[in-house]
N, C-alpha and C. Protein backbone atom coordinates (compact mmCIF):
# COMPACT_ATOMS: atom_id res chain seq x y z
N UNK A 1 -40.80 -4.27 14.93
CA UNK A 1 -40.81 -4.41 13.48
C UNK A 1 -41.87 -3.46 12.92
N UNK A 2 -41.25 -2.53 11.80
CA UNK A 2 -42.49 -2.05 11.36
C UNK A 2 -42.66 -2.49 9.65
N UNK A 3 -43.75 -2.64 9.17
CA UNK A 3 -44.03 -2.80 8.24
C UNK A 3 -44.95 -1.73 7.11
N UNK A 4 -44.18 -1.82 5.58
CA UNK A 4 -44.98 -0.92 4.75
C UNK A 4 -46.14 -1.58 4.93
N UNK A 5 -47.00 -0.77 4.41
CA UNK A 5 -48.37 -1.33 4.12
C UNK A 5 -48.86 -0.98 2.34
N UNK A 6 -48.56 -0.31 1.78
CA UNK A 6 -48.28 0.47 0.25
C UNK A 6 -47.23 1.25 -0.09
N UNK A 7 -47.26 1.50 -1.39
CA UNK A 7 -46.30 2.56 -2.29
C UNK A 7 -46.43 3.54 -1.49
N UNK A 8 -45.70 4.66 -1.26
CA UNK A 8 -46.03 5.91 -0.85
C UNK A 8 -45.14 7.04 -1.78
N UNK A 9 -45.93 8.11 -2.52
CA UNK A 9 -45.62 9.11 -3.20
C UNK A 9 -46.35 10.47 -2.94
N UNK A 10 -45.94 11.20 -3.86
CA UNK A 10 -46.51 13.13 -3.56
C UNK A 10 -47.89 12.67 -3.69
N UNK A 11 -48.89 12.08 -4.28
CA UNK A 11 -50.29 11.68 -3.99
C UNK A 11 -50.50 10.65 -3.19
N UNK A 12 -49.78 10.69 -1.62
CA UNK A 12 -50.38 9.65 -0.78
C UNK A 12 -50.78 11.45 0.25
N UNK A 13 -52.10 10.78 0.39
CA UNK A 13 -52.24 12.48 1.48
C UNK A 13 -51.73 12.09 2.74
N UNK A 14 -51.21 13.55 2.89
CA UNK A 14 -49.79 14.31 4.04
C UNK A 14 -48.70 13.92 3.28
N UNK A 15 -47.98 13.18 2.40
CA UNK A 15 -47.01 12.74 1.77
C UNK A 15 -46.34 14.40 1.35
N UNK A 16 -46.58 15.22 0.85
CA UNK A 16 -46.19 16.52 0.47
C UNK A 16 -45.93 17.21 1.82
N UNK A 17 -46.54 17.62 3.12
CA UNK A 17 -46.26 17.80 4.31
C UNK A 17 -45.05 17.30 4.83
N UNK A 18 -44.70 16.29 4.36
CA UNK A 18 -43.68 15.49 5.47
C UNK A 18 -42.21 15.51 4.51
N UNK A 19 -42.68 15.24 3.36
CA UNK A 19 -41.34 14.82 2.28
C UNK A 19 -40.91 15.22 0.73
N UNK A 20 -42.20 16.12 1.06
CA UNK A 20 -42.36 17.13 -0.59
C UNK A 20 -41.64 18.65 -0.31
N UNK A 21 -40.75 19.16 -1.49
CA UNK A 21 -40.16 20.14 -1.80
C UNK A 21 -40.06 21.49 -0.94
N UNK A 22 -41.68 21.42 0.21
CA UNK A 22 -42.20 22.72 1.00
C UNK A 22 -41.96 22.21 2.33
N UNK A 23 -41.73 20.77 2.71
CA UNK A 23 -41.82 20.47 3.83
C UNK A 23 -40.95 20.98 4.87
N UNK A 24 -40.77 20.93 5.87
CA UNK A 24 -39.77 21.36 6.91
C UNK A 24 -38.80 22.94 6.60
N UNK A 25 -39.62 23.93 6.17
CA UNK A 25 -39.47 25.23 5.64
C UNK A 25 -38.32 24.74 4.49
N UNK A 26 -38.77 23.98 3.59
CA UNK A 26 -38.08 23.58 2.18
C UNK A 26 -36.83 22.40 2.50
N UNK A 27 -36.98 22.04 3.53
CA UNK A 27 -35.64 21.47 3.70
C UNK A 27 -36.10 19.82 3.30
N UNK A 28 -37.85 19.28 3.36
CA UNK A 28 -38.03 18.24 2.68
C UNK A 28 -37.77 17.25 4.27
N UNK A 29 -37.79 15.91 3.40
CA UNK A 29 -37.77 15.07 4.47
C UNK A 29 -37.35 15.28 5.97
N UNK A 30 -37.52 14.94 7.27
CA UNK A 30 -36.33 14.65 8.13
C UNK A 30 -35.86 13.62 8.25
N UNK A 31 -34.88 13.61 8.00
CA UNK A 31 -34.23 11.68 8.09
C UNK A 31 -34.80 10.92 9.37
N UNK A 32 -35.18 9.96 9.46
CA UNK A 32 -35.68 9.17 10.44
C UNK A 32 -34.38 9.04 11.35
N UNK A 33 -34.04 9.08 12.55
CA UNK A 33 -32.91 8.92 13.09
C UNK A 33 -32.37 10.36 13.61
N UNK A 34 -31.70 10.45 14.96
CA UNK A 34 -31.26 11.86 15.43
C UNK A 34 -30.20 11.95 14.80
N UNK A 35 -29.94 13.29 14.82
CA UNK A 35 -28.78 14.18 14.18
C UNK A 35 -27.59 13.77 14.57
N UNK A 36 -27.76 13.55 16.39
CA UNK A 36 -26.25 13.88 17.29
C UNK A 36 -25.96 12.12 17.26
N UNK A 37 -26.91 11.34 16.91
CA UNK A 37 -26.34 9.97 16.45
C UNK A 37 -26.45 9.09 17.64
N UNK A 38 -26.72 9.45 19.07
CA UNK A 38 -26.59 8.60 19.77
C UNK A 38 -27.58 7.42 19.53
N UNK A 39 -26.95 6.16 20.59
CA UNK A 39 -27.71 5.01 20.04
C UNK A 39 -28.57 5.04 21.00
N UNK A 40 -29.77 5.65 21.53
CA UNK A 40 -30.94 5.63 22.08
C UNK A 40 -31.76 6.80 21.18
N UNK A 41 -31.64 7.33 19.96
CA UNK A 41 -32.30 7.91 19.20
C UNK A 41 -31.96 7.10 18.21
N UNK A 42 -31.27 6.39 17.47
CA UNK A 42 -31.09 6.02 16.04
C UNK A 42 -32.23 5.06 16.11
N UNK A 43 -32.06 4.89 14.74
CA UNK A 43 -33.20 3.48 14.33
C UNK A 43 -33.06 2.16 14.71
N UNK A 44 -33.30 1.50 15.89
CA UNK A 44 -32.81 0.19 16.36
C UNK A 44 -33.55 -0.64 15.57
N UNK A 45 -34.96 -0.86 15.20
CA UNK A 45 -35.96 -1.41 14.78
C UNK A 45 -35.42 -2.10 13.36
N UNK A 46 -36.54 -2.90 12.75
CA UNK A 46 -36.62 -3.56 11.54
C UNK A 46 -37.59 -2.84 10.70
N UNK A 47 -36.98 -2.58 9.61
CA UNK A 47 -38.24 -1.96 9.14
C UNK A 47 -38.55 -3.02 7.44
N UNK A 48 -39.82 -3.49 7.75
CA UNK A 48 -39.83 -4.50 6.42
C UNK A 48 -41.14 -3.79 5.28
N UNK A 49 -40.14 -3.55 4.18
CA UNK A 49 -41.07 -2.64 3.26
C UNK A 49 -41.80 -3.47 2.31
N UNK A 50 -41.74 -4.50 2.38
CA UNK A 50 -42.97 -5.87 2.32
C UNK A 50 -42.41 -5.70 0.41
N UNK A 51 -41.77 -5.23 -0.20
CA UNK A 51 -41.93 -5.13 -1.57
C UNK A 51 -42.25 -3.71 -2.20
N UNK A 52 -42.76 -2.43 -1.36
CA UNK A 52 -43.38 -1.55 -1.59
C UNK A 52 -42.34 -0.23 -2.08
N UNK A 53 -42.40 0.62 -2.46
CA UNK A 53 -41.48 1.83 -2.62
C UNK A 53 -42.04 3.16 -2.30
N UNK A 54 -41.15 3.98 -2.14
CA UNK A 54 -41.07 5.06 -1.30
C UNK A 54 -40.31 6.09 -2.31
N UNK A 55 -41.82 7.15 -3.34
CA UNK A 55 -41.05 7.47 -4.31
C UNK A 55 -41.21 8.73 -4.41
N UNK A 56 -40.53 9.94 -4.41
CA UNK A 56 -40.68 11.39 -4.99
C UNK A 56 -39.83 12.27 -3.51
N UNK A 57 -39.29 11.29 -2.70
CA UNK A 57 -38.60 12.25 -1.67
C UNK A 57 -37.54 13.18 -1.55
N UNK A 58 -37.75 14.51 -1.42
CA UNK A 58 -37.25 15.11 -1.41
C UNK A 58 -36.38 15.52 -0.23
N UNK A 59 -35.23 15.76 -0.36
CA UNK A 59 -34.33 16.61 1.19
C UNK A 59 -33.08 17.03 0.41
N UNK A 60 -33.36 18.13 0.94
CA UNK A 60 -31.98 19.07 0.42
C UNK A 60 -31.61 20.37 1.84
N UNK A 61 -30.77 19.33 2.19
CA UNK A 61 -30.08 19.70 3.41
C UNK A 61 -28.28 19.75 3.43
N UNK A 62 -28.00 21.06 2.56
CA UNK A 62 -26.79 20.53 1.86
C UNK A 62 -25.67 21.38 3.37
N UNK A 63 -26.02 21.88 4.51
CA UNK A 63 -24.90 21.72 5.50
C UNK A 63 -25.15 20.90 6.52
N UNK A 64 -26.09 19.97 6.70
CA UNK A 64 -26.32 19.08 7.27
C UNK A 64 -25.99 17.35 7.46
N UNK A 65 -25.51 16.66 8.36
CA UNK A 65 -24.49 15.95 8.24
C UNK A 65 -25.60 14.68 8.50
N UNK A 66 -25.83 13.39 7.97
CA UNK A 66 -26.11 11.67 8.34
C UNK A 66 -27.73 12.62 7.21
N UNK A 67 -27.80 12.50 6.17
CA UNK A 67 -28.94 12.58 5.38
C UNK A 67 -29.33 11.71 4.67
N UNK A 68 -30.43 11.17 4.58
CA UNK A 68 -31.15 9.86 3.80
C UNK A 68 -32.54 10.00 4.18
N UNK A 69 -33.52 8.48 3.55
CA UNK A 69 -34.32 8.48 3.87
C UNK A 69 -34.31 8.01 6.11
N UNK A 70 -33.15 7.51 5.64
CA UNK A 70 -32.51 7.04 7.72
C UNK A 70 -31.93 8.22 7.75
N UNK A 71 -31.50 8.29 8.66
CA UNK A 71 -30.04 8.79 9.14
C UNK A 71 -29.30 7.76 9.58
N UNK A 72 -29.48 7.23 10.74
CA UNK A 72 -28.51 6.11 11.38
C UNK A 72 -29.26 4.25 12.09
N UNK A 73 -28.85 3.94 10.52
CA UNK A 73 -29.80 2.50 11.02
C UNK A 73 -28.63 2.04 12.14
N UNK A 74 -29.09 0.89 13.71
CA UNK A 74 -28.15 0.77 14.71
C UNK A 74 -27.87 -0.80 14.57
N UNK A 75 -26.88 -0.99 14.99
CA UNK A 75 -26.66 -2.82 14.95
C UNK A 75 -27.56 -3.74 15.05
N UNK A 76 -28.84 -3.28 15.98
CA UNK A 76 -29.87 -4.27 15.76
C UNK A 76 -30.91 -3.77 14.88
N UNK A 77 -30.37 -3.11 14.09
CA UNK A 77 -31.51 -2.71 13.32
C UNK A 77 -31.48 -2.97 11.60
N UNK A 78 -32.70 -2.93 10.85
CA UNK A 78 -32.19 -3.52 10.17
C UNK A 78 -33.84 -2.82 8.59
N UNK A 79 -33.51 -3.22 7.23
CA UNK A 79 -34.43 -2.33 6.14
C UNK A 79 -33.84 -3.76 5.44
N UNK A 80 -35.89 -4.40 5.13
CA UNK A 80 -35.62 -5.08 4.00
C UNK A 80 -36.55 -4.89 2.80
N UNK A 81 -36.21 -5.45 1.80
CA UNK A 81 -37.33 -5.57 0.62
C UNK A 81 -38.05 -4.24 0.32
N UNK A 82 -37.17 -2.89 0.19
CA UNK A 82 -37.79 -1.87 0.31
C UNK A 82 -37.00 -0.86 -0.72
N UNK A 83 -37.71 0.08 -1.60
CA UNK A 83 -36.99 0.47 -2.60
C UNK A 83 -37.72 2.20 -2.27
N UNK A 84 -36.51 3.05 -2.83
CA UNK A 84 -36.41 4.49 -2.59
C UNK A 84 -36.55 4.76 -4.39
N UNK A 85 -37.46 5.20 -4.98
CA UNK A 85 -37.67 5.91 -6.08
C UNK A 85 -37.59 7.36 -5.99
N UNK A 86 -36.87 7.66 -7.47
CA UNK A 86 -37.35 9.38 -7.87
C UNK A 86 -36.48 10.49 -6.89
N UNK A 87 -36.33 9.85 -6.10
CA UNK A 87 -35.48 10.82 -4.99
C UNK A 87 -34.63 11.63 -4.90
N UNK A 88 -34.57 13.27 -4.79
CA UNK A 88 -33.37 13.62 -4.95
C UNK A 88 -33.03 14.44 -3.52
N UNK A 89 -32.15 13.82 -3.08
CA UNK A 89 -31.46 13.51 -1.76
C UNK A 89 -30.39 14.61 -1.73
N UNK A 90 -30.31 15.99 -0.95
CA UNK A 90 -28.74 16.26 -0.47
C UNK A 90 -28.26 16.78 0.45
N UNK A 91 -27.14 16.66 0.61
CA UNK A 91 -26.75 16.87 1.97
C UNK A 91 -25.23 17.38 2.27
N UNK A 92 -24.90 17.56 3.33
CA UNK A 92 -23.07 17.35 3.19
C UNK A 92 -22.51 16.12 3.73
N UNK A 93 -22.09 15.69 4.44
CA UNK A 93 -21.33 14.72 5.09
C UNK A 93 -22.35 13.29 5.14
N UNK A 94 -21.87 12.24 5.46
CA UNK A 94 -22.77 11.09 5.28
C UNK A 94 -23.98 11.00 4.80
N UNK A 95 -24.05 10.81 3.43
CA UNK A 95 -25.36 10.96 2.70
C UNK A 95 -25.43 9.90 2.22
N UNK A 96 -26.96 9.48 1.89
CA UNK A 96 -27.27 8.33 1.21
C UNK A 96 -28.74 7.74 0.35
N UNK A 97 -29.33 7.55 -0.57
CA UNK A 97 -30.78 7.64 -0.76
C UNK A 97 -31.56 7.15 0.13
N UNK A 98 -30.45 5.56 0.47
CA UNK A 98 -31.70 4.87 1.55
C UNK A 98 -31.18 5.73 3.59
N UNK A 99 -30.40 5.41 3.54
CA UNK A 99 -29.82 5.90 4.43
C UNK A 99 -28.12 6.34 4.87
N UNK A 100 -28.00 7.26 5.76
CA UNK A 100 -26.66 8.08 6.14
C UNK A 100 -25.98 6.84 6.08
N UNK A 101 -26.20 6.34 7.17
CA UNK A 101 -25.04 5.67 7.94
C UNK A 101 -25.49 4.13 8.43
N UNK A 102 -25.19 3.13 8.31
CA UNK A 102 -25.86 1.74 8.85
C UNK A 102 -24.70 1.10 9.61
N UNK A 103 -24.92 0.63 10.94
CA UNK A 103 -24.17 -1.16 11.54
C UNK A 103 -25.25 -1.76 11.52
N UNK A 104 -26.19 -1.59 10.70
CA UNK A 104 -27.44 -2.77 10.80
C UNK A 104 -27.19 -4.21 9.17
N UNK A 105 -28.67 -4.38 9.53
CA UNK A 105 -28.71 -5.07 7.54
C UNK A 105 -29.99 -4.42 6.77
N UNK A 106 -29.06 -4.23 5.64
CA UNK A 106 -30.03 -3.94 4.19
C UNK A 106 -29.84 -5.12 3.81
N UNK A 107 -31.25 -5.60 3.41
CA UNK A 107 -31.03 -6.48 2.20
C UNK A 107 -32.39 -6.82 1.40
N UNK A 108 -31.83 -7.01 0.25
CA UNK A 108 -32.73 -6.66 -1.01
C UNK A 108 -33.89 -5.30 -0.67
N UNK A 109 -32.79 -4.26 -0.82
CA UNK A 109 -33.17 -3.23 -1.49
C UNK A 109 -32.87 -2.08 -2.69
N UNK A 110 -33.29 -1.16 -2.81
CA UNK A 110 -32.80 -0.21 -3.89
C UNK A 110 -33.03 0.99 -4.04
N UNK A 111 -32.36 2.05 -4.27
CA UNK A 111 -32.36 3.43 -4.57
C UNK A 111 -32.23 3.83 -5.92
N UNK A 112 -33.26 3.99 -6.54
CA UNK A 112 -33.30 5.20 -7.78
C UNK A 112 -33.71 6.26 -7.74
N UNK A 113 -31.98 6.98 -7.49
CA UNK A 113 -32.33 8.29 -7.14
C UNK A 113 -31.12 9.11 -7.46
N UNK A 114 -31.02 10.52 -7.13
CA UNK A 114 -29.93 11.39 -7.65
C UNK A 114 -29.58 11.77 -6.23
N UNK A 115 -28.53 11.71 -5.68
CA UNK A 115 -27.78 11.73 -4.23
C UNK A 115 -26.60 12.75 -4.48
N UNK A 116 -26.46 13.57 -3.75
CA UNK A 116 -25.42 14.61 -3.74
C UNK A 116 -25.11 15.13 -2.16
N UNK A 117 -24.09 14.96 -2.13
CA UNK A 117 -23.03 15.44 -1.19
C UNK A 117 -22.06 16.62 -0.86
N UNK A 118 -22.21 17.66 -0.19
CA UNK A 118 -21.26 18.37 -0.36
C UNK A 118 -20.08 18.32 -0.08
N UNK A 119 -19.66 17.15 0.49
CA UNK A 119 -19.07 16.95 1.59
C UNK A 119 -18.51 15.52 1.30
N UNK A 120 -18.26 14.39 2.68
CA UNK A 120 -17.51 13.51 2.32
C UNK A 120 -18.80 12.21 2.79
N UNK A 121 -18.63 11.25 1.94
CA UNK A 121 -19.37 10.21 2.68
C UNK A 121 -20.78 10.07 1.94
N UNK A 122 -20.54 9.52 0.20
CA UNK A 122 -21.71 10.12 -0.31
C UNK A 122 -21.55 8.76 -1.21
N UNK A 123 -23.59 8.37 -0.83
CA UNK A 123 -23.38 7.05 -1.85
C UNK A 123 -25.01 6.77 -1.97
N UNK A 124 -25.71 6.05 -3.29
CA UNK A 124 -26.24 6.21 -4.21
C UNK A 124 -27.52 5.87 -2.58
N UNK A 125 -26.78 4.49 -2.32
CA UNK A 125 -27.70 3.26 -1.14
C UNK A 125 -27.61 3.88 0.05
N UNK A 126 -25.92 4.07 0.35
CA UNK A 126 -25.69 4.71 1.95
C UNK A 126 -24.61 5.20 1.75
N UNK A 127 -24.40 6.36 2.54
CA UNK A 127 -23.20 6.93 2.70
C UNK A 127 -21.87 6.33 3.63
N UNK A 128 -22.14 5.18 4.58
CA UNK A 128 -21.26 4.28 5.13
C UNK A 128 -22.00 3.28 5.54
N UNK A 129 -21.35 2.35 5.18
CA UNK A 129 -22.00 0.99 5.73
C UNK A 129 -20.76 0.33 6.59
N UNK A 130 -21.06 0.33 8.05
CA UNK A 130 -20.55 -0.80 8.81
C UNK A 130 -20.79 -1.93 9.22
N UNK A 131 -22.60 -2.58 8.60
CA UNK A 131 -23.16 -3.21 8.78
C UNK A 131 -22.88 -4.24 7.43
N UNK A 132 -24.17 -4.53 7.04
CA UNK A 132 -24.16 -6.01 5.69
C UNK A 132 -25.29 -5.12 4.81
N UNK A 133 -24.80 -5.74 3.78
CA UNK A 133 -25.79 -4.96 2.86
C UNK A 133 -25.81 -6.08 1.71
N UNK A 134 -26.73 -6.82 1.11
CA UNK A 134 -27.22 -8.10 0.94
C UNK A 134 -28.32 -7.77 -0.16
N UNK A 135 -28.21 -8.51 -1.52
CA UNK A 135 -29.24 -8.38 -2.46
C UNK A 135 -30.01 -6.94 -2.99
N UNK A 136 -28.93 -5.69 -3.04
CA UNK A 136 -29.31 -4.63 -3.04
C UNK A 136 -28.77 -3.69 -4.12
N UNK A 137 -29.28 -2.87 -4.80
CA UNK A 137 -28.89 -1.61 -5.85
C UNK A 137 -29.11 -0.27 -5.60
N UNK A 138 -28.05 0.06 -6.73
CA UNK A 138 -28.60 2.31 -6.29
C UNK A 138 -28.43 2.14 -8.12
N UNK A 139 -28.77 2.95 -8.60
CA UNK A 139 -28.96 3.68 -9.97
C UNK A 139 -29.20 5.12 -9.63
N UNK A 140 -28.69 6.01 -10.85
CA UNK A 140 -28.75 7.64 -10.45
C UNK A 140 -27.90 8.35 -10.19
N UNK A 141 -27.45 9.19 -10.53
CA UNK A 141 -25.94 10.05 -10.42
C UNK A 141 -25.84 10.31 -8.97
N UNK A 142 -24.29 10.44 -8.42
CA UNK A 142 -24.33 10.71 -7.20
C UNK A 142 -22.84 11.22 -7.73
N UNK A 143 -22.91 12.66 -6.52
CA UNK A 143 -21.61 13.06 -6.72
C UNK A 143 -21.93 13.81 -5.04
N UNK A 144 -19.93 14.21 -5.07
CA UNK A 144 -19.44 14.30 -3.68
C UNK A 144 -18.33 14.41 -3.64
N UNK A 145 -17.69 15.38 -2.77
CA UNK A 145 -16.16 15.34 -2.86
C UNK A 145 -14.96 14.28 -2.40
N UNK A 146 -15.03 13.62 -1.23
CA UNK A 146 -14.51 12.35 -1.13
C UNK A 146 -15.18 11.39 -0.52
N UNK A 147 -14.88 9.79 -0.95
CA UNK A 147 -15.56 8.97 -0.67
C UNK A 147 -16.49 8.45 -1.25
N UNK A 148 -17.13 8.72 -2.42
CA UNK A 148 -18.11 9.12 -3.07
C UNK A 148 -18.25 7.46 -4.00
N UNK A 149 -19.43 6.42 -3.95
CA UNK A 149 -19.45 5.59 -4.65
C UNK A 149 -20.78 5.16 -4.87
N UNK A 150 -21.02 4.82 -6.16
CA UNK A 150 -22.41 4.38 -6.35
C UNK A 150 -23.36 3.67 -5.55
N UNK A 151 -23.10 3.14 -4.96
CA UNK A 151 -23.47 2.02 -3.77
C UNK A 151 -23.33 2.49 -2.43
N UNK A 152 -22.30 3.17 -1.86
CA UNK A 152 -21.78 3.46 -0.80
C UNK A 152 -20.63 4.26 -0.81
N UNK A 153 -20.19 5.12 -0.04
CA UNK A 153 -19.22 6.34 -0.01
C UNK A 153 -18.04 5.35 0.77
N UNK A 154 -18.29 5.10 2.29
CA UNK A 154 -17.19 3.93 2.46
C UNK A 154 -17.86 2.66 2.87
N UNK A 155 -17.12 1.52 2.63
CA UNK A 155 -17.64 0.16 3.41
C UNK A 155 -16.73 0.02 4.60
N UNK A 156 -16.90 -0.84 5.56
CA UNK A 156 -16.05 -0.71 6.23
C UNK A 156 -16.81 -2.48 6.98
N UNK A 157 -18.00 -3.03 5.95
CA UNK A 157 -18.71 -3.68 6.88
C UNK A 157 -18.61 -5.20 5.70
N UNK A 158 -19.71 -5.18 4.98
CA UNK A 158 -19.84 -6.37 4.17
C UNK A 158 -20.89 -6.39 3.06
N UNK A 159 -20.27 -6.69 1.70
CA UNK A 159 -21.49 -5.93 0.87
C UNK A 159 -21.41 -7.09 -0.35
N UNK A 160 -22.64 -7.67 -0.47
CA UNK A 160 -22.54 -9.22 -1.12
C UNK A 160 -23.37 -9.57 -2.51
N UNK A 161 -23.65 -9.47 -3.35
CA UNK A 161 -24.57 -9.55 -4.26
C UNK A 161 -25.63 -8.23 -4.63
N UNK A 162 -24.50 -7.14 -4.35
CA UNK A 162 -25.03 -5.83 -5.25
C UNK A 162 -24.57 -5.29 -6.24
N UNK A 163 -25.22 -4.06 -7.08
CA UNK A 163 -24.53 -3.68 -7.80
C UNK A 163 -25.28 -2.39 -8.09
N UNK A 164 -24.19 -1.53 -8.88
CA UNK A 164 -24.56 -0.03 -8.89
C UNK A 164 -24.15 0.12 -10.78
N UNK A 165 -25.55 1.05 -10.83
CA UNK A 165 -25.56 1.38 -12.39
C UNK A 165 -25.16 3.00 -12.64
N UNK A 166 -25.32 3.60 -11.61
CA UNK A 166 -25.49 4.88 -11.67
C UNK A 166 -24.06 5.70 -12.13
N UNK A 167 -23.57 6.95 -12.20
CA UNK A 167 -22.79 7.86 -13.00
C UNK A 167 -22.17 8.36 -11.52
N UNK A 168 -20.98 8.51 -10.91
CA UNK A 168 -20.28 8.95 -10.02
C UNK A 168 -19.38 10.26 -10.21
N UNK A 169 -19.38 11.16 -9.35
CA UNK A 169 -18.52 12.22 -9.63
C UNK A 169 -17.98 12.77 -8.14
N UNK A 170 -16.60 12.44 -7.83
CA UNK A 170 -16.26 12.72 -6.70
C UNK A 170 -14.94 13.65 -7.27
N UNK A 171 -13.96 14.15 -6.09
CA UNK A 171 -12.88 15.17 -6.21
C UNK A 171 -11.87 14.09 -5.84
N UNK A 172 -12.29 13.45 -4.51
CA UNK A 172 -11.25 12.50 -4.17
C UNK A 172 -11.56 10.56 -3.37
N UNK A 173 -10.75 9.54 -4.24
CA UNK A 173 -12.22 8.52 -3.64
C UNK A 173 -13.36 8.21 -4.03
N UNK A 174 -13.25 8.10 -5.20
CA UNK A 174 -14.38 7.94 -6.06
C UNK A 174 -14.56 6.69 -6.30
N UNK A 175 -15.32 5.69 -6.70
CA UNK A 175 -15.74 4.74 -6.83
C UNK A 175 -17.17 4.05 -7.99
N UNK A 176 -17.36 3.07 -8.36
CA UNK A 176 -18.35 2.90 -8.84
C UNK A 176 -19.40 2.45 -8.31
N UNK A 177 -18.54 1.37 -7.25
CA UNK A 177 -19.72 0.41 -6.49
C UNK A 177 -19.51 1.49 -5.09
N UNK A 178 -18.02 1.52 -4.48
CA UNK A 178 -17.57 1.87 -3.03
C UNK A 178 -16.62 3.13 -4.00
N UNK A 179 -16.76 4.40 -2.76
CA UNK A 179 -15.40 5.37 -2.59
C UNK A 179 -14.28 5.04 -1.86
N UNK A 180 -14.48 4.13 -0.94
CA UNK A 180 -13.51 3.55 -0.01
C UNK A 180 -14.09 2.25 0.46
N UNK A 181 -13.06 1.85 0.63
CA UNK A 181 -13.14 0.43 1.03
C UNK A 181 -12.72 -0.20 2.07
N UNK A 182 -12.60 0.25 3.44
CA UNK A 182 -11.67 0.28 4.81
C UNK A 182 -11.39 -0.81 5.57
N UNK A 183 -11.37 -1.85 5.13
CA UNK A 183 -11.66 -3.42 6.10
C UNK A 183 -12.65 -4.03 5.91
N UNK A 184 -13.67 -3.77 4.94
CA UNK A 184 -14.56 -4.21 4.75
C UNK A 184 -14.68 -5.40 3.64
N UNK A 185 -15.67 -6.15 3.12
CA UNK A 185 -15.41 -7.47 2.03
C UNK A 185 -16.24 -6.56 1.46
N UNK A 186 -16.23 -6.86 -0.42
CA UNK A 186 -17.06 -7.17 -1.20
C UNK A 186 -17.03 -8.20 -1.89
N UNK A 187 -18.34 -8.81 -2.20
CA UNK A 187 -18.44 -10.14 -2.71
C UNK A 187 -19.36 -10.00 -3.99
N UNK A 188 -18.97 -10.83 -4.84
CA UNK A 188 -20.18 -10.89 -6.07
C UNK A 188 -21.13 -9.92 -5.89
N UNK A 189 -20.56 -8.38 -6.63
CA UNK A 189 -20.74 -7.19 -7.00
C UNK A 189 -20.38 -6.68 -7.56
N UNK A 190 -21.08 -5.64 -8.58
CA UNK A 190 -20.02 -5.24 -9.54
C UNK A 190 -20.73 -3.70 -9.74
N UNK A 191 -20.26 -2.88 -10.58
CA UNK A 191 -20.42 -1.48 -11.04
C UNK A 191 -20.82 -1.36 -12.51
N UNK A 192 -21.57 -0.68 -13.28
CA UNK A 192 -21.31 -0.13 -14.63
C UNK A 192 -21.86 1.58 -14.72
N UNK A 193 -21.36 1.97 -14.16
CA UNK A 193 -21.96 3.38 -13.93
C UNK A 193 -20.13 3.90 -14.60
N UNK A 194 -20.36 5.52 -15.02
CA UNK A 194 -19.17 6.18 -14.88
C UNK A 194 -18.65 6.75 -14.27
């Protein structure tokens, strides 16, 4: 389990090093989680953000595929009580403010942030959720060519008492809350974004 301990923004020092505009020869954050996805690099852990937020992150990694503040939370893994401010997130393929891709649990969290996708799999919270996602919001334009939903690009898992405010702009699969919806439930959630 790891736990926040404070807010963290461009004035927490090293915060600009790791996740500000210059970092990683401009490319900004690295998503927590490997690229090639296997499950002995992804995020197995809990990560409990005690209430705290995580605000001004930058990544703009627009041919790069599983982009967020995660990349790939894993079935036993799991992000609570933790909010993504200010963020402007992009990527191509599975994108997301809080994270790419989850089979874990979110719950009660939130992304206010601007999320862009070049690609498919683009959403405000996560770009796919196969996991649960529980007491949680995105606000902030997000656009993407398919799949593309305020909340999440596809569900495919279980998504219960959220909701998305933010402005959507996809080509194909667009959504307010979800871009797709594949076998998955939604429950007491709703959208007001355009």
């Amino acid at each position: 389990i790891y736990i926040l301990m404070s807010d963290l923004n461009s004035t927490t020092p090293g915060y600009e090093e790791l996740a500000g505009p210059t970092a990683n020869g401009g490319k900004g954050w690295q998503p927590i989680g490997s690229v090639n996805g296997s499950p002995y690099e992804v995020f197995q852990g809990t990560l409990d953000g005690a209430g705290y937020e995580i605000c001004d992150l930058f990544i703009n990694r627009p041919e790069e595929v599983n982009v967020g503040l995660f990349n790939t939370v894993y079935y036993q893994g799991g992000i609570t009580d933790l909010g993504v401010v200010n963020a402007v997130v992009t990527g191509y393929h599975w994108v997301g403010g809080l994270a790419a891709l989850s089979a874990g649990t979110v719950d009660n969290c939130y992304s206010v942030s601007s999320v862009n996708g070049t690609g498919h799999y683009v959403g405000g919270l996560m770009g796919v959720n196969g996991g649960t996602i529980n007491d949680s919001y995105s606000t902030g334009n997000i656009t993407g060519n398919h799949a593309v939903g305020g909340l999440v690009g596809t569900n495919t898992g279980v998504v219960s008492d959220c909701h998305s405010t933010g402005n959507v702009i996809g080509e194909d699969g667009a959504g307010g809350l979800a871009g797709y919806n594949g076998g998955g439930t939604v429950s007491d959630s709703y959208a007001t974004g355009s």
